[in-house]
N, C-alpha and C. Protein backbone atom coordinates (compact mmCIF):
# COMPACT_ATOMS: atom_id res chain seq x y z
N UNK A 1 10.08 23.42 15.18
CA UNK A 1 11.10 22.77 14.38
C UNK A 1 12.25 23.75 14.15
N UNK A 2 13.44 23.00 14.65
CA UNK A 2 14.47 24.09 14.30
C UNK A 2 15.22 23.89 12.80
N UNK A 3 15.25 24.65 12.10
CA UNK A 3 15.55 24.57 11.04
C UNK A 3 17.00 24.48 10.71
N UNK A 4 17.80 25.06 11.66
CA UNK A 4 19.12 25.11 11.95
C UNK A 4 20.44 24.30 11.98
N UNK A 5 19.44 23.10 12.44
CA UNK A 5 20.04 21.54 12.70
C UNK A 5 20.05 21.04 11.20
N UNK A 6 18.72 21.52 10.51
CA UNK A 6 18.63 20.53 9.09
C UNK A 6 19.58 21.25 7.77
N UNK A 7 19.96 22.68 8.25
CA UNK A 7 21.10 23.22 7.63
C UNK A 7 20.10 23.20 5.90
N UNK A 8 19.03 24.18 5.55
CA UNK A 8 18.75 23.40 4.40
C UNK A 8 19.47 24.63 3.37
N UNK A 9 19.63 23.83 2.10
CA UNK A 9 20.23 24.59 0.88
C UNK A 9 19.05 24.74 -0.31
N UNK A 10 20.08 25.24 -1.18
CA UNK A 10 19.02 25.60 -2.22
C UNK A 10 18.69 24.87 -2.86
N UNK A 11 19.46 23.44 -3.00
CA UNK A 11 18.79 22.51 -3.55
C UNK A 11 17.79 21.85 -2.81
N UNK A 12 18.12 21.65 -1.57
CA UNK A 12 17.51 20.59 -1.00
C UNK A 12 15.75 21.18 -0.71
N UNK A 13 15.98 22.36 -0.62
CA UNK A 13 14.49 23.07 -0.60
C UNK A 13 13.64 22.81 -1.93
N UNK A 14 14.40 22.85 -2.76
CA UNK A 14 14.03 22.66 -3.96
C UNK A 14 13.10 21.38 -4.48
N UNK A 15 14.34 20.69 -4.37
CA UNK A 15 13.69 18.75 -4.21
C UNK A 15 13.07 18.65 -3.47
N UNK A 16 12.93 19.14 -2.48
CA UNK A 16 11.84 18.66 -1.31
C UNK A 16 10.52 18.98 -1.84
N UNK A 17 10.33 20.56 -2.37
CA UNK A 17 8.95 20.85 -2.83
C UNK A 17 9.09 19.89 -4.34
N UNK A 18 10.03 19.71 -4.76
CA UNK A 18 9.38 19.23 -5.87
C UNK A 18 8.91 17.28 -5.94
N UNK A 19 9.54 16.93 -4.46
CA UNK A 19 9.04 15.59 -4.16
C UNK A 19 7.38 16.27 -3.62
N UNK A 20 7.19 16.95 -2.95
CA UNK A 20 5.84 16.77 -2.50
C UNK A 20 5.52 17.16 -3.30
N UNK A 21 5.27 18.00 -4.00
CA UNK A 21 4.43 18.50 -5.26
C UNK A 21 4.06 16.87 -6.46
N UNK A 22 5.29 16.66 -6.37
CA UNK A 22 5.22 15.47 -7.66
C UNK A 22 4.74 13.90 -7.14
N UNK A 23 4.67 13.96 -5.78
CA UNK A 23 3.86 12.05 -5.75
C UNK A 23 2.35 12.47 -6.32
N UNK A 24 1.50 13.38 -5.36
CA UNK A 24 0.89 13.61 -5.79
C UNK A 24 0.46 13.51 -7.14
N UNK A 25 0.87 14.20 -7.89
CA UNK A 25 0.75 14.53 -9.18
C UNK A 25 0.79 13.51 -10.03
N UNK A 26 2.15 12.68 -9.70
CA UNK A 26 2.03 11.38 -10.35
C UNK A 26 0.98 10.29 -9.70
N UNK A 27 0.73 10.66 -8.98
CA UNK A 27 -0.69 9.25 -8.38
C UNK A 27 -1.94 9.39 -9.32
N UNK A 28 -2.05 11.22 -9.62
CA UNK A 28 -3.19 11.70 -10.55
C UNK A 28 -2.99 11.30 -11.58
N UNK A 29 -1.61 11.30 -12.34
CA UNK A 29 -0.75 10.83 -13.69
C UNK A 29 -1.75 9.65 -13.92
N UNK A 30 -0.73 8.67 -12.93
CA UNK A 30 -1.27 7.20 -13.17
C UNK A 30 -2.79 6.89 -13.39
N UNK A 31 -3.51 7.50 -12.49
CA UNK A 31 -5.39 7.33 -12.85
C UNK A 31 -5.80 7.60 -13.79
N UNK A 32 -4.89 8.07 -14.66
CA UNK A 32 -5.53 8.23 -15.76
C UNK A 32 -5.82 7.35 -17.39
N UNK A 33 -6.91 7.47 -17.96
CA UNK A 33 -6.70 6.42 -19.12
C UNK A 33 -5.76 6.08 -20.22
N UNK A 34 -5.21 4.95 -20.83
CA UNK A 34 -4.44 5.25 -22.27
C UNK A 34 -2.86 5.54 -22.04
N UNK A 35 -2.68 6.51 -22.93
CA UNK A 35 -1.21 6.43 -22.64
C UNK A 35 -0.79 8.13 -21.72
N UNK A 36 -2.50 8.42 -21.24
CA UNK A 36 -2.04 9.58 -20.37
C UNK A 36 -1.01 9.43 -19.09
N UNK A 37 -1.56 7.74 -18.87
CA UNK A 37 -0.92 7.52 -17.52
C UNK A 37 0.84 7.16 -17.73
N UNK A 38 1.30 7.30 -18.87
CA UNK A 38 2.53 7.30 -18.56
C UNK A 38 3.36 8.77 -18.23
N UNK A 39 2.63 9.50 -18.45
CA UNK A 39 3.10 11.00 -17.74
C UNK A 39 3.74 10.54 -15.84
N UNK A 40 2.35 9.91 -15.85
CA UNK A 40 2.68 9.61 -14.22
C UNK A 40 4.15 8.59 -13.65
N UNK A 41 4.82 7.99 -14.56
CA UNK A 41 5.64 7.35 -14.73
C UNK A 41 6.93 8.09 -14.98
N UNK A 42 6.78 9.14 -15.44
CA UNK A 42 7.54 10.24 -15.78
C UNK A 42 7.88 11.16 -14.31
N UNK A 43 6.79 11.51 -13.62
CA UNK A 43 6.90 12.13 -12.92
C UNK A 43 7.63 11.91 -11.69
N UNK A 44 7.31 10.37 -11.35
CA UNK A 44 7.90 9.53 -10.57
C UNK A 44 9.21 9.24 -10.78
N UNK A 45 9.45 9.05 -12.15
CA UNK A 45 11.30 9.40 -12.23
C UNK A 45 11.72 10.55 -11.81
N UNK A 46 11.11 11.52 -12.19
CA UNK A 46 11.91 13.11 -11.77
C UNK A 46 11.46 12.88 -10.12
N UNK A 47 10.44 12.43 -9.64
CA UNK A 47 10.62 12.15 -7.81
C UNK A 47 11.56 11.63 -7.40
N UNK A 48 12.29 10.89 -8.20
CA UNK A 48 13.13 9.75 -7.57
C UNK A 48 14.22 10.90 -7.94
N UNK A 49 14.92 11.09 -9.04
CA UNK A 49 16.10 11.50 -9.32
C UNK A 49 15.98 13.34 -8.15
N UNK A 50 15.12 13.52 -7.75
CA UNK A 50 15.29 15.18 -7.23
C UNK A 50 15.79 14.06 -5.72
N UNK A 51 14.85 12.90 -5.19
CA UNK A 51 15.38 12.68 -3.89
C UNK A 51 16.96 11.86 -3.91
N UNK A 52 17.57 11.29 -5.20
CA UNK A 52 19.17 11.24 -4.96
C UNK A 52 19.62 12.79 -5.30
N UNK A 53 19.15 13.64 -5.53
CA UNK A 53 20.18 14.77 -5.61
C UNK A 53 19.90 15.30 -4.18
N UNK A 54 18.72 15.13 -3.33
CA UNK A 54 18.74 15.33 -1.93
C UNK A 54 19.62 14.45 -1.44
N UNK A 55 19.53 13.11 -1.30
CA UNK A 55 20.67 12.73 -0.44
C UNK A 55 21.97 13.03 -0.92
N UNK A 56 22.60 13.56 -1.63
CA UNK A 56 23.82 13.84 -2.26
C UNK A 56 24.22 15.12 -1.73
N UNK A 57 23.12 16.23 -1.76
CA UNK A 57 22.73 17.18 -1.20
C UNK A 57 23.16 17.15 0.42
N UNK A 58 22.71 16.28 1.23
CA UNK A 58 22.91 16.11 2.77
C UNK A 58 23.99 15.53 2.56
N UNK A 59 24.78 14.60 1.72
CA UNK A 59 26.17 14.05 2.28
C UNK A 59 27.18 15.37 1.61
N UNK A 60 26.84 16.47 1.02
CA UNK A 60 28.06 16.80 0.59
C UNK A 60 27.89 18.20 2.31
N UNK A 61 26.57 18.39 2.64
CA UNK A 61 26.66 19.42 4.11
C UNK A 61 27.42 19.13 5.15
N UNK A 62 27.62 18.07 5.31
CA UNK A 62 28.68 17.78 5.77
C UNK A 62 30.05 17.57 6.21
N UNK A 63 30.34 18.34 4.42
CA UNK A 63 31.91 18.17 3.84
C UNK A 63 31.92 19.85 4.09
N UNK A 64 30.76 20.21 3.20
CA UNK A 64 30.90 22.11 2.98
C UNK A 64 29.96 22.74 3.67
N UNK A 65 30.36 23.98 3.81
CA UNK A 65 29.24 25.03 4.38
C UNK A 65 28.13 25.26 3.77
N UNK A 66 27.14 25.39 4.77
CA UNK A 66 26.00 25.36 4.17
C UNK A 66 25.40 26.72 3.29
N UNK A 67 26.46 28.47 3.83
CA UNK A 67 26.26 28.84 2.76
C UNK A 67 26.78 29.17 1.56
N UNK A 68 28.25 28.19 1.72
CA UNK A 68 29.03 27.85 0.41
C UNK A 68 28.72 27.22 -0.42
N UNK A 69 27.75 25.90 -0.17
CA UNK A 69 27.47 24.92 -0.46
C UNK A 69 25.78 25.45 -1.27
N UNK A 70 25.31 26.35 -0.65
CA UNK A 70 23.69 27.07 -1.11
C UNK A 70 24.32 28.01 -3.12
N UNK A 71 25.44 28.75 -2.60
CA UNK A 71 26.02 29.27 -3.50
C UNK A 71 26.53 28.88 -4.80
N UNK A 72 26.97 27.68 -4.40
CA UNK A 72 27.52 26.69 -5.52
C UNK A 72 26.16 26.35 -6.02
N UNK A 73 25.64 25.50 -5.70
CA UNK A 73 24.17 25.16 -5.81
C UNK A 73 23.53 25.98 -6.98
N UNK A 74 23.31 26.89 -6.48
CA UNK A 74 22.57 28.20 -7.14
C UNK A 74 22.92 28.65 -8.12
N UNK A 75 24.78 28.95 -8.55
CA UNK A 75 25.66 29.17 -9.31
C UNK A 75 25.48 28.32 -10.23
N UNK A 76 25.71 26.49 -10.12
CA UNK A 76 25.41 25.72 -10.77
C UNK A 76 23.51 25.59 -11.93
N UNK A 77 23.06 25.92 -10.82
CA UNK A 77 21.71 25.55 -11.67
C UNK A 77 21.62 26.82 -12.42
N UNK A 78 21.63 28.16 -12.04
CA UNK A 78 21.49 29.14 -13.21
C UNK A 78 22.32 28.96 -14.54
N UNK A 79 23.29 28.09 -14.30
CA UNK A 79 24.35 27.73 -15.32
C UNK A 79 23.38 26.69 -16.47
N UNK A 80 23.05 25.16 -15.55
CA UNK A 80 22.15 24.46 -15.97
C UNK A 80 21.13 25.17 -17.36
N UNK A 81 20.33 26.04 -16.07
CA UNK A 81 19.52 26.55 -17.18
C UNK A 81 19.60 27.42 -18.07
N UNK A 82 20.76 28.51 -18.27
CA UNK A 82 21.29 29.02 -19.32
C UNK A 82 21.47 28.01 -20.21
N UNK A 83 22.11 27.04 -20.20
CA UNK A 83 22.73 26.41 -21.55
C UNK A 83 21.75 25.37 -22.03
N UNK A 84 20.13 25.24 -21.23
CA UNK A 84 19.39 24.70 -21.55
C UNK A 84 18.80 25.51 -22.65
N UNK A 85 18.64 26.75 -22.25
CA UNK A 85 17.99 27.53 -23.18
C UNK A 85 18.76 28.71 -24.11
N UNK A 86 20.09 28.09 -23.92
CA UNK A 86 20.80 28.33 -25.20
C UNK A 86 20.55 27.88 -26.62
N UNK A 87 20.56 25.93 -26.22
CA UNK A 87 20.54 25.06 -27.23
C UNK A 87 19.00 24.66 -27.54
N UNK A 88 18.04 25.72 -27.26
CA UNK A 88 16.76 25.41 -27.32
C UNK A 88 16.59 25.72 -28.86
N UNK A 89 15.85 25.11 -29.80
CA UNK A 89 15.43 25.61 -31.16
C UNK A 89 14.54 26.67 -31.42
């Protein structure tokens, strides 16, 4: 597999493990009794929302370089999570 062609970034590596990591997880979610199984319902949203930030991800490689585009990426989410755990209590 050439990896070259699929041009991947830092997001898209990202979402990808965190789609495979998370069907899984949410299939286990769901088997479970009560109101455990709405975790699994949860999880499956964050599956869904990481694979539109993948396709958003592949339409913007297109527009930008892939390691301009890795940079921004990266720039952006350390940002993300600073100000997550700024406003943390």
């Amino acid at each position: 597999m050439n990896f070259k062609n699929h041009k991947p970034t830092f997001l898209s590596i990202l979402s990808m493990v965190g789609i495979i990591l998370g069907i899984p997880f949410g299939i286990y979610c769901l088997s479970l009794t009560g109101g455990a199984s709405l975790g699994g319902v949860f999880v499956f949203g964050f599956a869904i929302v990481l694979a539109i930030i993948l396709a958003i991800d592949r339409v913007l490689i297109t527009l930008i370089d892939q390691k301009k585009l890795s940079i921004i990426e990266f720039i952006l989410t350390l940002l993300l999570i600073s100000i997550y755990y700024m406003y943390q209590d």
